[in-house]
PDB file of N, CA and C in Angstrom:
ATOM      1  N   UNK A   1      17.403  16.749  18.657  1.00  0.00           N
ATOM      2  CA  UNK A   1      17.534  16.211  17.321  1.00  0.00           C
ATOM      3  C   UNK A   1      16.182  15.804  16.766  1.00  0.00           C
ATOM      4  N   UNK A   2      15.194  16.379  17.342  1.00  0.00           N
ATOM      5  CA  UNK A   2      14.210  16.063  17.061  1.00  0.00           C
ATOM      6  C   UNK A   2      13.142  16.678  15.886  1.00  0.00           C
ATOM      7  N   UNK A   3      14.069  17.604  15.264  1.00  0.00           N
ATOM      8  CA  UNK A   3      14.199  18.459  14.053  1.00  0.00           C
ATOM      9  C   UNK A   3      14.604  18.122  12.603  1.00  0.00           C
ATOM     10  N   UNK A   4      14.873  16.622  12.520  1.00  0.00           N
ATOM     11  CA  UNK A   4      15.271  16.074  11.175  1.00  0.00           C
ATOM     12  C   UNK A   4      14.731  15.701  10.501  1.00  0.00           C
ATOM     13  N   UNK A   5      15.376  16.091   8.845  1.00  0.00           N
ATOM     14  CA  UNK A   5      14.531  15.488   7.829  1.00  0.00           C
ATOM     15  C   UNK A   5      15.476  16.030   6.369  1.00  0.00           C
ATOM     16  N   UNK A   6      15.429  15.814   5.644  1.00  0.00           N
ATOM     17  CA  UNK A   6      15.636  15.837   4.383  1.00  0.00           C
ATOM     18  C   UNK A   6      14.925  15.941   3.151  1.00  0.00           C
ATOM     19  N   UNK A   7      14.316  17.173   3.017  1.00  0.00           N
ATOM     20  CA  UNK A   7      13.393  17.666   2.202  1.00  0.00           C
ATOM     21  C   UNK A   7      13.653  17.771   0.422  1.00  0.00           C
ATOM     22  N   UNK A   8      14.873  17.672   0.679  1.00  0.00           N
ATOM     23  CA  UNK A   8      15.740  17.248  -0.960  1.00  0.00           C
ATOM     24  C   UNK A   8      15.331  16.440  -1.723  1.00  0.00           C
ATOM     25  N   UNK A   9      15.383  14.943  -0.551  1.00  0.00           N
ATOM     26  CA  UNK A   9      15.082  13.650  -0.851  1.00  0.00           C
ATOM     27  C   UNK A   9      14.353  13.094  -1.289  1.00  0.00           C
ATOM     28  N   UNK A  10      12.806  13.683  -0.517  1.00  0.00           N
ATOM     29  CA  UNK A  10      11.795  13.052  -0.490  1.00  0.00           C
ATOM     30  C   UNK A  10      11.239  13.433  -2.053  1.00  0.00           C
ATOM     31  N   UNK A  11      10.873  12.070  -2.319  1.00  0.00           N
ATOM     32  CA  UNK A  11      10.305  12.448  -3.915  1.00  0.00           C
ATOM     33  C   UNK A  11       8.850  13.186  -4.038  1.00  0.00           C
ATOM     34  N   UNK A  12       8.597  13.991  -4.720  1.00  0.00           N
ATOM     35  CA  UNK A  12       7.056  14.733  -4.947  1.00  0.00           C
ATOM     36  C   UNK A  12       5.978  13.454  -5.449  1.00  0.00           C
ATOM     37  N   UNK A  13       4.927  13.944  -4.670  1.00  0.00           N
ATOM     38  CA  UNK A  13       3.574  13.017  -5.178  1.00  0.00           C
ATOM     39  C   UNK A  13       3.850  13.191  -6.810  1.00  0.00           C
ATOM     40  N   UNK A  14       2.346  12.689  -6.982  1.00  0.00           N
ATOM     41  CA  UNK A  14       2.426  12.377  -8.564  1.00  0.00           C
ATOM     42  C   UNK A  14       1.926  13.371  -8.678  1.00  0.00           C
ATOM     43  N   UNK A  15       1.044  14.313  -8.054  1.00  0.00           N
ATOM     44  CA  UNK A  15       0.308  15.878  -8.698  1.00  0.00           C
ATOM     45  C   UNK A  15       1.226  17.042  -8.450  1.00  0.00           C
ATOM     46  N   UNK A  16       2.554  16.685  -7.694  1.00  0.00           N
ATOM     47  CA  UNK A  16       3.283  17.763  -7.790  1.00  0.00           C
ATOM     48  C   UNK A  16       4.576  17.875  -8.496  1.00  0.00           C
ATOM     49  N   UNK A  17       4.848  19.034  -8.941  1.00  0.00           N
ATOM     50  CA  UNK A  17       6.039  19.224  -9.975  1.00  0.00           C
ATOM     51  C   UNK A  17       7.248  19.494  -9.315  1.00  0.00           C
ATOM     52  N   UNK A  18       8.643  19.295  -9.964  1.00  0.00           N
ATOM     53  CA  UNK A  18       9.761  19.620  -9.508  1.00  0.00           C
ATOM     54  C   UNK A  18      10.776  20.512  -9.643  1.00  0.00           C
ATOM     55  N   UNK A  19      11.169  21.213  -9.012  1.00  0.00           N
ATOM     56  CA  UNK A  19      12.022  22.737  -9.309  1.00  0.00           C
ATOM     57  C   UNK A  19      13.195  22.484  -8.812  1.00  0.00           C
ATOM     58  N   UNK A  20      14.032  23.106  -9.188  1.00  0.00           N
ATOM     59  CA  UNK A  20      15.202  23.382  -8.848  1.00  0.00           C
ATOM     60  C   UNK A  20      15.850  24.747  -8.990  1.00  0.00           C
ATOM     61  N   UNK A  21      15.628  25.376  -7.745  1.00  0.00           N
ATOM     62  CA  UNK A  21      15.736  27.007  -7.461  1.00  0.00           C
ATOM     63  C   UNK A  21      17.525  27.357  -7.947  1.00  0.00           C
ATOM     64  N   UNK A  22      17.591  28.065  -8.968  1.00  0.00           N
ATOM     65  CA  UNK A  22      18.785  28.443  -9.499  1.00  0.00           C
ATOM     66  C   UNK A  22      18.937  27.401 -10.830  1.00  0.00           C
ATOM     67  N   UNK A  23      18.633  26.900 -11.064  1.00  0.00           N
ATOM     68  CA  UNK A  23      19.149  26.196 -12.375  1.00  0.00           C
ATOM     69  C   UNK A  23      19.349  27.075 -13.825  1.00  0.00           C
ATOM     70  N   UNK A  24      18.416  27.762 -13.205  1.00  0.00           N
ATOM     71  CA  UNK A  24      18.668  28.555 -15.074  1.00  0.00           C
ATOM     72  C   UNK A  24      18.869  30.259 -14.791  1.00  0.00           C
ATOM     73  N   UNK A  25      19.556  30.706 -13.555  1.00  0.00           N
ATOM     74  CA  UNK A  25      20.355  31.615 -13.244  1.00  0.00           C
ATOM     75  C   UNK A  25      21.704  31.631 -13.766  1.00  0.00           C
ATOM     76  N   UNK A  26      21.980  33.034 -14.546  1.00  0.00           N
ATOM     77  CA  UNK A  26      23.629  33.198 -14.505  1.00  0.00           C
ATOM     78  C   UNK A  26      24.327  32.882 -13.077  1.00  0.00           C
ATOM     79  N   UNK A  27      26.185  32.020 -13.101  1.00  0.00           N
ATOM     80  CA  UNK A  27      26.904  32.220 -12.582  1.00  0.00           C
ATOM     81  C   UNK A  27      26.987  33.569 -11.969  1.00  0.00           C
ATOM     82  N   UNK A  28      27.364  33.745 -10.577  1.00  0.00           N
ATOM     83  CA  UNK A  28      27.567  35.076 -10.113  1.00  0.00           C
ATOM     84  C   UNK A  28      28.554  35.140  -9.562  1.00  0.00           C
ATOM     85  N   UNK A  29      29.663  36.253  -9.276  1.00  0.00           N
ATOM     86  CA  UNK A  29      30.865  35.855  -8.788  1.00  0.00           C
ATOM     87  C   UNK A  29      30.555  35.692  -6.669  1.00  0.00           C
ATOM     88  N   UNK A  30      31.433  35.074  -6.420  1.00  0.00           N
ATOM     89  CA  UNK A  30      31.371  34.998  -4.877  1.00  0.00           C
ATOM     90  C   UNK A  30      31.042  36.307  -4.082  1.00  0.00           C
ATOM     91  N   UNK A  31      29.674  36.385  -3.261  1.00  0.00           N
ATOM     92  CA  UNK A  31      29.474  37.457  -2.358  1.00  0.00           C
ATOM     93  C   UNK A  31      28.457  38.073  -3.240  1.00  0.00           C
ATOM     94  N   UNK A  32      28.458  37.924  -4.339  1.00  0.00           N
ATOM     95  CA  UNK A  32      27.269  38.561  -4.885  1.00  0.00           C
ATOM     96  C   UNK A  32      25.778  37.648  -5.184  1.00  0.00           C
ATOM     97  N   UNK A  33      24.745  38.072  -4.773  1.00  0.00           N
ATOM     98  CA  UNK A  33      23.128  37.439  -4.810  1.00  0.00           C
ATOM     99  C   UNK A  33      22.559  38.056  -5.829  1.00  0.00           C
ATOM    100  N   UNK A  34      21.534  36.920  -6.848  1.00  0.00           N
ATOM    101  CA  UNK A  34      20.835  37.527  -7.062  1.00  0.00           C
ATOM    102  C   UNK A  34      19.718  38.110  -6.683  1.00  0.00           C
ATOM    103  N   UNK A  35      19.536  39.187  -6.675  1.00  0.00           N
ATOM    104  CA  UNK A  35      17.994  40.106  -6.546  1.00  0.00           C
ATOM    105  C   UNK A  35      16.715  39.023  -6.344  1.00  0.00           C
ATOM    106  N   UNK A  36      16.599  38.126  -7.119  1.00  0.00           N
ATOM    107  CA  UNK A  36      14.944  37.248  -7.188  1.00  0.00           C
ATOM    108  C   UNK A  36      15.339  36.480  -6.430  1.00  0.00           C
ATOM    109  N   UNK A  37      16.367  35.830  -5.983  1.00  0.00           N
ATOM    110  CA  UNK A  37      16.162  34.755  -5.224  1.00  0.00           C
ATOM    111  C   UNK A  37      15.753  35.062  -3.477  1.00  0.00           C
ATOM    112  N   UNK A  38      15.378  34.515  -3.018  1.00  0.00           N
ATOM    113  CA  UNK A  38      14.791  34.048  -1.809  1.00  0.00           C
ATOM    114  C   UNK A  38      16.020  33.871  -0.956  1.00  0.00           C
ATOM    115  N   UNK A  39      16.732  34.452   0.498  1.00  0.00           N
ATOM    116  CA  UNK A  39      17.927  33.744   1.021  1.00  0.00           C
ATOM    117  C   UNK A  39      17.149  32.588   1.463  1.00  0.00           C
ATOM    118  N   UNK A  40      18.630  31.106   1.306  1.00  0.00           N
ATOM    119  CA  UNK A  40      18.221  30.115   1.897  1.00  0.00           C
ATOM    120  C   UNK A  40      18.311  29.764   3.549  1.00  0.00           C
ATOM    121  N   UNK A  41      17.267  29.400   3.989  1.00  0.00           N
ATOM    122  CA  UNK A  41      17.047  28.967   5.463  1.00  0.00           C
ATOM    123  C   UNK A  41      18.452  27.950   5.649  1.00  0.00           C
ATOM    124  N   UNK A  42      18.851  28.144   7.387  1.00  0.00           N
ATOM    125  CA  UNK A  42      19.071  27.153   7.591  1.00  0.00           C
ATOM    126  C   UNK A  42      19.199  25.557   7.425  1.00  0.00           C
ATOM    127  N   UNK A  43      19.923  24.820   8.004  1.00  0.00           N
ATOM    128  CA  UNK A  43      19.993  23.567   7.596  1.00  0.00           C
ATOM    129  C   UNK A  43      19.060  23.125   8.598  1.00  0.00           C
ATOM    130  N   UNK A  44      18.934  23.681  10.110  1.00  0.00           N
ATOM    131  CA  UNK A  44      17.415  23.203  10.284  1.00  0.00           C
ATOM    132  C   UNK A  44      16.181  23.570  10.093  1.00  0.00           C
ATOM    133  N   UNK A  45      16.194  24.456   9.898  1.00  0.00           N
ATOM    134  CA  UNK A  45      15.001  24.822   8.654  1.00  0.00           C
ATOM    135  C   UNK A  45      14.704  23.919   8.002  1.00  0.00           C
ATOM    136  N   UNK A  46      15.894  23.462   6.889  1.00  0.00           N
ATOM    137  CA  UNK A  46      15.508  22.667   5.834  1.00  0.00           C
ATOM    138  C   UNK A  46      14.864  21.223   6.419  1.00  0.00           C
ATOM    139  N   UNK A  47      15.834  20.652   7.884  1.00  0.00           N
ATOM    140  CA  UNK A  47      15.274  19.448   8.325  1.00  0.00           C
ATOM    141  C   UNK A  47      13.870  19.515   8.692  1.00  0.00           C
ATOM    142  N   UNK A  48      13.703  20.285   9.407  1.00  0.00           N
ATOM    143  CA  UNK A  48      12.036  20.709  10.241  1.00  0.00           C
ATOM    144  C   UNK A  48      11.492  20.724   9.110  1.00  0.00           C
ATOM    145  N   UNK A  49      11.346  21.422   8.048  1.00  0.00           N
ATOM    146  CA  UNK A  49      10.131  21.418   6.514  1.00  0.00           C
ATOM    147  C   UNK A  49      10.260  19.951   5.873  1.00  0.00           C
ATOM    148  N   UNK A  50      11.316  19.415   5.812  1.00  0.00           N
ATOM    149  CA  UNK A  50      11.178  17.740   5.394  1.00  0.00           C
ATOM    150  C   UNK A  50      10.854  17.021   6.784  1.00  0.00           C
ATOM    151  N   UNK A  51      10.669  17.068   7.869  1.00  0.00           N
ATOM    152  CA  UNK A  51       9.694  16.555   8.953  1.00  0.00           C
ATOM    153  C   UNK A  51       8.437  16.745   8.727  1.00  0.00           C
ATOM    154  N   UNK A  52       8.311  18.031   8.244  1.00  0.00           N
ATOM    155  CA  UNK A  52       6.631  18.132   8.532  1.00  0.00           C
ATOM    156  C   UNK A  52       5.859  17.952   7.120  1.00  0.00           C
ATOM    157  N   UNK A  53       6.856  17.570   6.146  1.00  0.00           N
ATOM    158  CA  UNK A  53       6.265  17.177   4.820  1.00  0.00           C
ATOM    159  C   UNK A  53       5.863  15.542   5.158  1.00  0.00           C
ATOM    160  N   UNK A  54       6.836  15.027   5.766  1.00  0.00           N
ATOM    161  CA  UNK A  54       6.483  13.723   6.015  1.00  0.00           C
ATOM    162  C   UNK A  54       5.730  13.542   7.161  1.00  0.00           C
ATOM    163  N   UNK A  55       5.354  13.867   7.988  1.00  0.00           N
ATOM    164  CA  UNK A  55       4.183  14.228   8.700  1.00  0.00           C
ATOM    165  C   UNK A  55       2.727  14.443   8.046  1.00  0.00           C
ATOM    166  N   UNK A  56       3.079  15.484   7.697  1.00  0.00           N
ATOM    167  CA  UNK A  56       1.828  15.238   6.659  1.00  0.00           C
ATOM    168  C   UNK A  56       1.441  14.394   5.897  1.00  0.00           C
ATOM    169  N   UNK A  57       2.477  13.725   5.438  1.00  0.00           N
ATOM    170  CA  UNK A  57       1.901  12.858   4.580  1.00  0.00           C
ATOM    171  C   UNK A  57       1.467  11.241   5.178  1.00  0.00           C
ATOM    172  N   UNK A  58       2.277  11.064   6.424  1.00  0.00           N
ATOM    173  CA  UNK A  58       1.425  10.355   7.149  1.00  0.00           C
ATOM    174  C   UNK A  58       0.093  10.544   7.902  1.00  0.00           C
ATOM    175  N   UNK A  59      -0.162  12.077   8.121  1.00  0.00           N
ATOM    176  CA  UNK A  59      -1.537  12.433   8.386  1.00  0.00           C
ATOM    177  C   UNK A  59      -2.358  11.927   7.441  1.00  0.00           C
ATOM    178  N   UNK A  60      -2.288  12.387   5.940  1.00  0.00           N
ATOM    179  CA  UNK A  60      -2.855  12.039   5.469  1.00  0.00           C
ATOM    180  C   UNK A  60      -3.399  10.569   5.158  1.00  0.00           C
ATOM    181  N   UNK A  61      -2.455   9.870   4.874  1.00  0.00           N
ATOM    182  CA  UNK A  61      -2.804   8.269   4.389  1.00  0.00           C
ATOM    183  C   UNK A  61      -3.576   7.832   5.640  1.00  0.00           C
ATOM    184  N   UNK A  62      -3.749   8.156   6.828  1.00  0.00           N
ATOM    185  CA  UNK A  62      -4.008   7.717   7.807  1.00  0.00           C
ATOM    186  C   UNK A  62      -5.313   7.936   7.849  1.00  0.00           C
ATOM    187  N   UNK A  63      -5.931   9.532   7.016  1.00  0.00           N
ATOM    188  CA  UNK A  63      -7.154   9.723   6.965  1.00  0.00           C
ATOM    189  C   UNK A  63      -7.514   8.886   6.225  1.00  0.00           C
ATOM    190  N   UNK A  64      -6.554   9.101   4.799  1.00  0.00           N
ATOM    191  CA  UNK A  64      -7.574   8.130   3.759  1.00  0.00           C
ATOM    192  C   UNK A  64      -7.785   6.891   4.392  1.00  0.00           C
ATOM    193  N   UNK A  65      -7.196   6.140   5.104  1.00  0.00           N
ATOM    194  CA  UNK A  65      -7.411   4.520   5.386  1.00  0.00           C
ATOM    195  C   UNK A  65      -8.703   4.979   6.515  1.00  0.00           C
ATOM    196  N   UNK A  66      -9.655   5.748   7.543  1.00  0.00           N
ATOM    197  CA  UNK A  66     -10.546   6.131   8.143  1.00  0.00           C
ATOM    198  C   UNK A  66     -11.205   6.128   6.941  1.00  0.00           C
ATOM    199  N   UNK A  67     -11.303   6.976   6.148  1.00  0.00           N
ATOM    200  CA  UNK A  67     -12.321   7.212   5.030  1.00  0.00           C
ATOM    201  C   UNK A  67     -12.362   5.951   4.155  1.00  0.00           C
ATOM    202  N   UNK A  68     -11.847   5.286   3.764  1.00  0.00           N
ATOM    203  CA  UNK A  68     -12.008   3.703   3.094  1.00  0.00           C
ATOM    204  C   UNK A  68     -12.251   3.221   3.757  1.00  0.00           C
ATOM    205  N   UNK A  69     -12.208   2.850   5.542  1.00  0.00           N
ATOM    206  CA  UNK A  69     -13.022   1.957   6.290  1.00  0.00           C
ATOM    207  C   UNK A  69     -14.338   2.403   6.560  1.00  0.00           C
ATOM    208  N   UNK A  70     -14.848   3.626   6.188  1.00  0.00           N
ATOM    209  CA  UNK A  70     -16.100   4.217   6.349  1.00  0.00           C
ATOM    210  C   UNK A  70     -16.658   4.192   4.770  1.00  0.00           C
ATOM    211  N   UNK A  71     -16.293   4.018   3.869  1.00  0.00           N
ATOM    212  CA  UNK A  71     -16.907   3.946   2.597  1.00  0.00           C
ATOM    213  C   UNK A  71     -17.121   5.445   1.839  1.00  0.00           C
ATOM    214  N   UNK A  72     -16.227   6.226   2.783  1.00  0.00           N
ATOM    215  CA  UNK A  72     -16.630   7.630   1.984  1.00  0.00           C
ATOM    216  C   UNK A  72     -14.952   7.545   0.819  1.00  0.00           C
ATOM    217  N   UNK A  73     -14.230   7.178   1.379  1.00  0.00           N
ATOM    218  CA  UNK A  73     -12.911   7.589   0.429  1.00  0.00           C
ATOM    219  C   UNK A  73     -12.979   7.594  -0.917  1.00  0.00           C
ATOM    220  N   UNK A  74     -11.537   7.399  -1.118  1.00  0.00           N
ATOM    221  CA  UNK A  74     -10.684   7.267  -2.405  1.00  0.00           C
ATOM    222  C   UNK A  74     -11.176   5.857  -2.879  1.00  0.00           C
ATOM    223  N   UNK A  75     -10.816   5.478  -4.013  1.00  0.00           N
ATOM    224  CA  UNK A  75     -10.722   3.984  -4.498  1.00  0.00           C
ATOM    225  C   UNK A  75      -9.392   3.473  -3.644  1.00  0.00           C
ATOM    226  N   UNK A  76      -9.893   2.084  -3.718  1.00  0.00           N
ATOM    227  CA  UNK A  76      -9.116   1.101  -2.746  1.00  0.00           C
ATOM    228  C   UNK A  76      -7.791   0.988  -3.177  1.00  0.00           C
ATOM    229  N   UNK A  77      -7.213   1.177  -4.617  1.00  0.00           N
ATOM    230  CA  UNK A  77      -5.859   1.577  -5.106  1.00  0.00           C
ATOM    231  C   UNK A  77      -5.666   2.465  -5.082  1.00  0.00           C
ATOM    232  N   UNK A  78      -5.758   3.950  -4.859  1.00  0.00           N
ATOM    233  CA  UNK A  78      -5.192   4.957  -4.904  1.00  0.00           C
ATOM    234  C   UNK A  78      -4.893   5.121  -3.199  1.00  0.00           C
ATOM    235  N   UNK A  79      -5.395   4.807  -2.366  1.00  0.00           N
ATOM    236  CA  UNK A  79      -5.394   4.154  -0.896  1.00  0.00           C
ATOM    237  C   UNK A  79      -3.827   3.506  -0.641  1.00  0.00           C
ATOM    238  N   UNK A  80      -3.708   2.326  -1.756  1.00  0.00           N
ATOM    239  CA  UNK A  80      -2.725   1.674  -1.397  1.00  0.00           C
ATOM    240  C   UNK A  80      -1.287   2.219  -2.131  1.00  0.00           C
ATOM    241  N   UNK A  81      -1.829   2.966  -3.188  1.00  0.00           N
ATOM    242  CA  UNK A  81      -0.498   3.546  -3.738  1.00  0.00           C
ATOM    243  C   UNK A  81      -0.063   4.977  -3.229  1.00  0.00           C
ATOM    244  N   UNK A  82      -1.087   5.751  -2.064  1.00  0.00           N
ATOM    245  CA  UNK A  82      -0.146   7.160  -1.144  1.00  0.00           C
ATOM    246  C   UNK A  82       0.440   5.715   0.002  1.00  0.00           C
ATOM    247  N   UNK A  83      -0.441   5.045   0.582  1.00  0.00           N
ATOM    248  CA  UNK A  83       0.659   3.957   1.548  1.00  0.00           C
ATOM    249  C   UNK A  83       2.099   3.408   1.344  1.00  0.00           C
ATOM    250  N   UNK A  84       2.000   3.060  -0.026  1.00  0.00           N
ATOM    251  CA  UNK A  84       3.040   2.727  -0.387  1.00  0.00           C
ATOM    252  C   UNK A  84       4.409   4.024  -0.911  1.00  0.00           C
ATOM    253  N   UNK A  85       3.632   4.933  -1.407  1.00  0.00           N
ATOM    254  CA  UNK A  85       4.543   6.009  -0.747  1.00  0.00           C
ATOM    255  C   UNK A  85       5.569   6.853   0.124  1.00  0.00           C
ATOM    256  N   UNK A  86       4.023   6.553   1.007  1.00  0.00           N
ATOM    257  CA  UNK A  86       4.598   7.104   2.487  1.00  0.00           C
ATOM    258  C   UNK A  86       5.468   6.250   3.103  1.00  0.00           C
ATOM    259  N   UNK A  87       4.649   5.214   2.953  1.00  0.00           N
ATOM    260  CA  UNK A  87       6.508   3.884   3.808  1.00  0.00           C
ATOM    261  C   UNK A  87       7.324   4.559   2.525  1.00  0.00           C
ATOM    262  N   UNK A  88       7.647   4.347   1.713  1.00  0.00           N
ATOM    263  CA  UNK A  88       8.856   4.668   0.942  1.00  0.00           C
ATOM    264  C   UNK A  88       9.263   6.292   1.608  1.00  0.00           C
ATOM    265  N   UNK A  89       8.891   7.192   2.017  1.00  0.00           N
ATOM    266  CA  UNK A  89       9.137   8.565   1.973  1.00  0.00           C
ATOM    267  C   UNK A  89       9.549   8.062   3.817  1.00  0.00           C
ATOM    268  N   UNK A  90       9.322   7.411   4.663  1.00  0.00           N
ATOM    269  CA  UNK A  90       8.907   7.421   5.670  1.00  0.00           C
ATOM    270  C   UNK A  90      10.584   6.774   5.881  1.00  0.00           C
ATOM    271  N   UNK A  91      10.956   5.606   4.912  1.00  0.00           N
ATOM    272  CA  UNK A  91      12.307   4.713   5.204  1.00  0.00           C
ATOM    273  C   UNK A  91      13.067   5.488   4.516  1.00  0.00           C
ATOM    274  N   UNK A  92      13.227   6.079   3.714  1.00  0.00           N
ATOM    275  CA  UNK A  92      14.288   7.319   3.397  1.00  0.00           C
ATOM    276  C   UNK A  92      14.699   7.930   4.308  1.00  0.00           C
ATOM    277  N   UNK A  93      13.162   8.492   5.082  1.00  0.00           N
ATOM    278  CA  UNK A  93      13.953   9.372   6.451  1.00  0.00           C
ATOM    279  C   UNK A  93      14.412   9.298   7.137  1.00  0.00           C
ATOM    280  N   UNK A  94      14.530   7.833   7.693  1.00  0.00           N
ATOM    281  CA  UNK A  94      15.072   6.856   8.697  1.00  0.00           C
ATOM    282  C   UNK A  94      16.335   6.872   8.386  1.00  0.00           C
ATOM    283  N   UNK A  95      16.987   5.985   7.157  1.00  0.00           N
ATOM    284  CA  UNK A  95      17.868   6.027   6.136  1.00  0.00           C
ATOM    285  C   UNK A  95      18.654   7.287   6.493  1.00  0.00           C
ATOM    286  N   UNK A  96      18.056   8.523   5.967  1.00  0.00           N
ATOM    287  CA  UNK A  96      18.764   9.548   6.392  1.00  0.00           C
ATOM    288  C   UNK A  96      19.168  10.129   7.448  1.00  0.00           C
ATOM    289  N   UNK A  97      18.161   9.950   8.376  1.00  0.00           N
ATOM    290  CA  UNK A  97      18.850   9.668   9.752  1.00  0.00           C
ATOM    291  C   UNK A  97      19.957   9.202  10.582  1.00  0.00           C
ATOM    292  N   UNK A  98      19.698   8.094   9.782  1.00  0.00           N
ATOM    293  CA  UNK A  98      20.973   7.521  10.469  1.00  0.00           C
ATOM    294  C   UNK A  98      22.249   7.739   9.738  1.00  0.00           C
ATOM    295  N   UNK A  99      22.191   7.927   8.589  1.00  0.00           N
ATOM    296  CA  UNK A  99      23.515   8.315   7.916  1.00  0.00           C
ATOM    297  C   UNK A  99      23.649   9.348   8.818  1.00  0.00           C
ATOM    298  N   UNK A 100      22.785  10.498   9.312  1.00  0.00           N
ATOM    299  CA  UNK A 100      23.471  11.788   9.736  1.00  0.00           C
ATOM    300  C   UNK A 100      24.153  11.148  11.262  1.00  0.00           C
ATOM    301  N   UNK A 101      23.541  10.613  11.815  1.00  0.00           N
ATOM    302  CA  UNK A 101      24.247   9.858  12.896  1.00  0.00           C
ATOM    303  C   UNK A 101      25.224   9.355  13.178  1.00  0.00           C
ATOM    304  N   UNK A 102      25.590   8.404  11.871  1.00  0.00           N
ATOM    305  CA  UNK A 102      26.432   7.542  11.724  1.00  0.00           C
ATOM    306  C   UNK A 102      27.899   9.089  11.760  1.00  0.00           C
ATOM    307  N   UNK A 103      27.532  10.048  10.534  1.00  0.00           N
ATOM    308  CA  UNK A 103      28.628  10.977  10.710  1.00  0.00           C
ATOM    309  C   UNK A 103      28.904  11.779  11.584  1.00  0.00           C
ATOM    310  N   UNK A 104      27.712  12.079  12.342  1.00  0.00           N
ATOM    311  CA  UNK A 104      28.304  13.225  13.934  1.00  0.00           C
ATOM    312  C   UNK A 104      28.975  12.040  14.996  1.00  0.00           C
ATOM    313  N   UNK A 105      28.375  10.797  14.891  1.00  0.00           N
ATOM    314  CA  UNK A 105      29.325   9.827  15.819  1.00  0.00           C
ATOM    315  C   UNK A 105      30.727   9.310  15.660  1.00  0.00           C
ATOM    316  N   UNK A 106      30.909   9.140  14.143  1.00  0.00           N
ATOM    317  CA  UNK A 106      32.413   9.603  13.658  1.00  0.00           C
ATOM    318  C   UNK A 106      33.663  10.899  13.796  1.00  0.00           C
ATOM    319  N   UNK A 107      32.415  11.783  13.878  1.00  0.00           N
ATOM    320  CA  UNK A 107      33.009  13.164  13.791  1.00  0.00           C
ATOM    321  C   UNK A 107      33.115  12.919  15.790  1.00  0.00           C
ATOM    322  N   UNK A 108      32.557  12.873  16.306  1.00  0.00           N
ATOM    323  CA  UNK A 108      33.362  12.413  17.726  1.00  0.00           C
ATOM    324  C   UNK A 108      33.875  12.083  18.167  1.00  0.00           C
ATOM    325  N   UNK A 109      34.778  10.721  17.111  1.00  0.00           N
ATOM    326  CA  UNK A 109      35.604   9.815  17.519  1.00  0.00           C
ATOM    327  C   UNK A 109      36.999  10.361  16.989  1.00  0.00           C
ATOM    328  N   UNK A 110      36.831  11.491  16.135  1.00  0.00           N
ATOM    329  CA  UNK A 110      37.580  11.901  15.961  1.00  0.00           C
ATOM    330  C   UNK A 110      38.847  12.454  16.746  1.00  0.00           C
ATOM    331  N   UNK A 111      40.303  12.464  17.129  1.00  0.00           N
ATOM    332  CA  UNK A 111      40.953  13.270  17.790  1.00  0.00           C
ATOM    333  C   UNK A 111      41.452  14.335  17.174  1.00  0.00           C
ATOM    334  N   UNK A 112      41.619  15.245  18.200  1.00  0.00           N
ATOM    335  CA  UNK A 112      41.571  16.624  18.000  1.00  0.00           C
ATOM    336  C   UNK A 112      43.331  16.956  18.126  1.00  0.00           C
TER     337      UNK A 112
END
């Protein structure tokens, strides 16, 4: 389980934009694809790429705080506002975590 994440969730920095793949596609009837689209990956796929988005983005803040203790960085607020980010992007994932938990441990208690 060491493959989770929720790449949906996590909100985009401030320099990146937001899409939503199919929104302004015609309805198609069931079984039929359109041509441009991309098939979608897996659901762990999707977890592993929202792991390693948030990975990264703790790589990063981690540099910037090296580079502000060395005097080469960012300004000292733009420092504190990817930190404050990343904990926010970081307790979502947690958050989501455990919701998924909470439901495969339900889904066990289930009788069959």
């Amino acid at each position: 389980m060491s493959n989770l994440a929720i790449p949906a969730i996590i909100p985009p920095t401030l320099n990146q934009s937001v899409s939503i793949a199919g929104l302004n596609e015609q309805s198609l009837p069931i079984g039929q694809s359109s041509p441009t689209t991309a098939p979608l990956g897996g659901f762990s796929e999707l977890v592993t790429q929202g792991l390693q988005k948030v990975n990264n983005q703790l790589l990063g803040s981690q540099t910037d705080l090296q580079q502000l203790a060395l005097g080469n960085g960012p300004e000292l607020h733009q420092v504190m506002i990817r930190l404050e980010e990343t904990r926010l992007n970081f307790q979502l994932m947690m958050q989501v975590r455990n919701r998924m938990l909470e439901a495969y441990q339900d889904i066990m208690k289930m009788q069959i």
